[in-house]
C-alpha atoms as a PDB file:
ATOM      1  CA  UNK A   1     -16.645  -2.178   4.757  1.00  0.00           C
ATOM      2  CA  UNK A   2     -13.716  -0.812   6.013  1.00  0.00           C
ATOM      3  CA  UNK A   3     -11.786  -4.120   5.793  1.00  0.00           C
ATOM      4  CA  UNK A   4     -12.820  -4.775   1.738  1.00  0.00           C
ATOM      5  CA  UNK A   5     -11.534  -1.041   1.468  1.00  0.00           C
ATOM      6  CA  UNK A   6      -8.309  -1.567   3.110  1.00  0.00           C
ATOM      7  CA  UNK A   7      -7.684  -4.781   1.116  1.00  0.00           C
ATOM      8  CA  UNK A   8      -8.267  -3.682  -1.937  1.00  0.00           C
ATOM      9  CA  UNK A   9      -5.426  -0.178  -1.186  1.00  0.00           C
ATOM     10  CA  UNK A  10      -3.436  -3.398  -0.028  1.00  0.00           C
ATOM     11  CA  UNK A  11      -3.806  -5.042  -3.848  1.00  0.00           C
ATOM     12  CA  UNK A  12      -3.245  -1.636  -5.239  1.00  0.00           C
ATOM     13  CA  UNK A  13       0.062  -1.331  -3.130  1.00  0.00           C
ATOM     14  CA  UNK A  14       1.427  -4.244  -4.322  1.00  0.00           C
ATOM     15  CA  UNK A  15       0.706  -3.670  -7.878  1.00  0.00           C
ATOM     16  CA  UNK A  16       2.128   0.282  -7.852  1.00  0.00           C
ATOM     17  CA  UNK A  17       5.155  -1.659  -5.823  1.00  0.00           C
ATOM     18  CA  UNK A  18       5.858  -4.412  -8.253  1.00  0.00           C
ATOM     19  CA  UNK A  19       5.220  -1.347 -11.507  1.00  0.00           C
ATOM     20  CA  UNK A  20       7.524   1.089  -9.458  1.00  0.00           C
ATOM     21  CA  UNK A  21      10.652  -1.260  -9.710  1.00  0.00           C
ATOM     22  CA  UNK A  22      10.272  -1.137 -13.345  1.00  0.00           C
ATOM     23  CA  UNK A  23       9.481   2.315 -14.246  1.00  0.00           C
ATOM     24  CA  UNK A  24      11.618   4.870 -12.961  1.00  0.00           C
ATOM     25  CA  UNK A  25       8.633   7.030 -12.054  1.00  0.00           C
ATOM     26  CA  UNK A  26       9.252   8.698  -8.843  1.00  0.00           C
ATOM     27  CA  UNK A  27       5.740   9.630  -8.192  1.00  0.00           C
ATOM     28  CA  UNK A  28       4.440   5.946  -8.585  1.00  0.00           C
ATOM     29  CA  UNK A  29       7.002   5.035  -6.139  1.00  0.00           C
ATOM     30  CA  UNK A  30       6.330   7.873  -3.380  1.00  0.00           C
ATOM     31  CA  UNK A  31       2.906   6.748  -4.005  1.00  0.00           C
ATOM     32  CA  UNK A  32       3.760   3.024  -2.822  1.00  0.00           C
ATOM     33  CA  UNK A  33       6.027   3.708   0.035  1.00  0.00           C
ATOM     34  CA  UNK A  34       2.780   5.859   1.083  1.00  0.00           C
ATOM     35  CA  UNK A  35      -0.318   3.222   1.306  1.00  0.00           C
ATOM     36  CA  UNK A  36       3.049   0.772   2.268  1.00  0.00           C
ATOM     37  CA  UNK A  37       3.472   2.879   5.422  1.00  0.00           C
ATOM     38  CA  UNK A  38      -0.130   3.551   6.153  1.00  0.00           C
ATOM     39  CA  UNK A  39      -0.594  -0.438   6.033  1.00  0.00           C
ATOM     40  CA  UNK A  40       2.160  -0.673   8.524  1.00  0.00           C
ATOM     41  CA  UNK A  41       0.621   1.664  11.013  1.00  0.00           C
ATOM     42  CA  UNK A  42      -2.457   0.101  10.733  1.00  0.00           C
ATOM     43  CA  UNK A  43      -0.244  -3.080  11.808  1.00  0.00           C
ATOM     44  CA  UNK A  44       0.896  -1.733  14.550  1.00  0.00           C
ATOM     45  CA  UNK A  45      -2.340  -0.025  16.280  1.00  0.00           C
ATOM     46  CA  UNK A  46      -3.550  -3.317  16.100  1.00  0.00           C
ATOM     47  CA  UNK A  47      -6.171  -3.451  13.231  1.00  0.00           C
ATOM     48  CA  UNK A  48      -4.761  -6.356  11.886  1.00  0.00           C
ATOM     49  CA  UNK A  49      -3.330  -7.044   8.191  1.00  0.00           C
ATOM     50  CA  UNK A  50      -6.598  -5.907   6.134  1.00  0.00           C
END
């Protein structure tokens, strides 16, 4: 359960990410660099990717 949920703020991540570099919003793009570094902490306590 948690893994589907984590996957699918991964998809949503990399959508708001590839939007963000072609709106100017600021908001999307604090919003990216957001679920971006949560993913990257879950990296690195060893959860894995998803």
């Amino acid at each position: 359960m948690v893994n589907a949920f984590q996957a699918g703020h991964q998809l949503k991540a990399e959508g708001l990410l590839r939007r963000s570099r072609r709106a100017s919003s600021k908001a999307q793009d604090v919003w990216a660099r957001m679920i971006a570094a949560t993913r990257l902490r879950c990296l690195r306590s060893g959860q894995g990717y998803f």
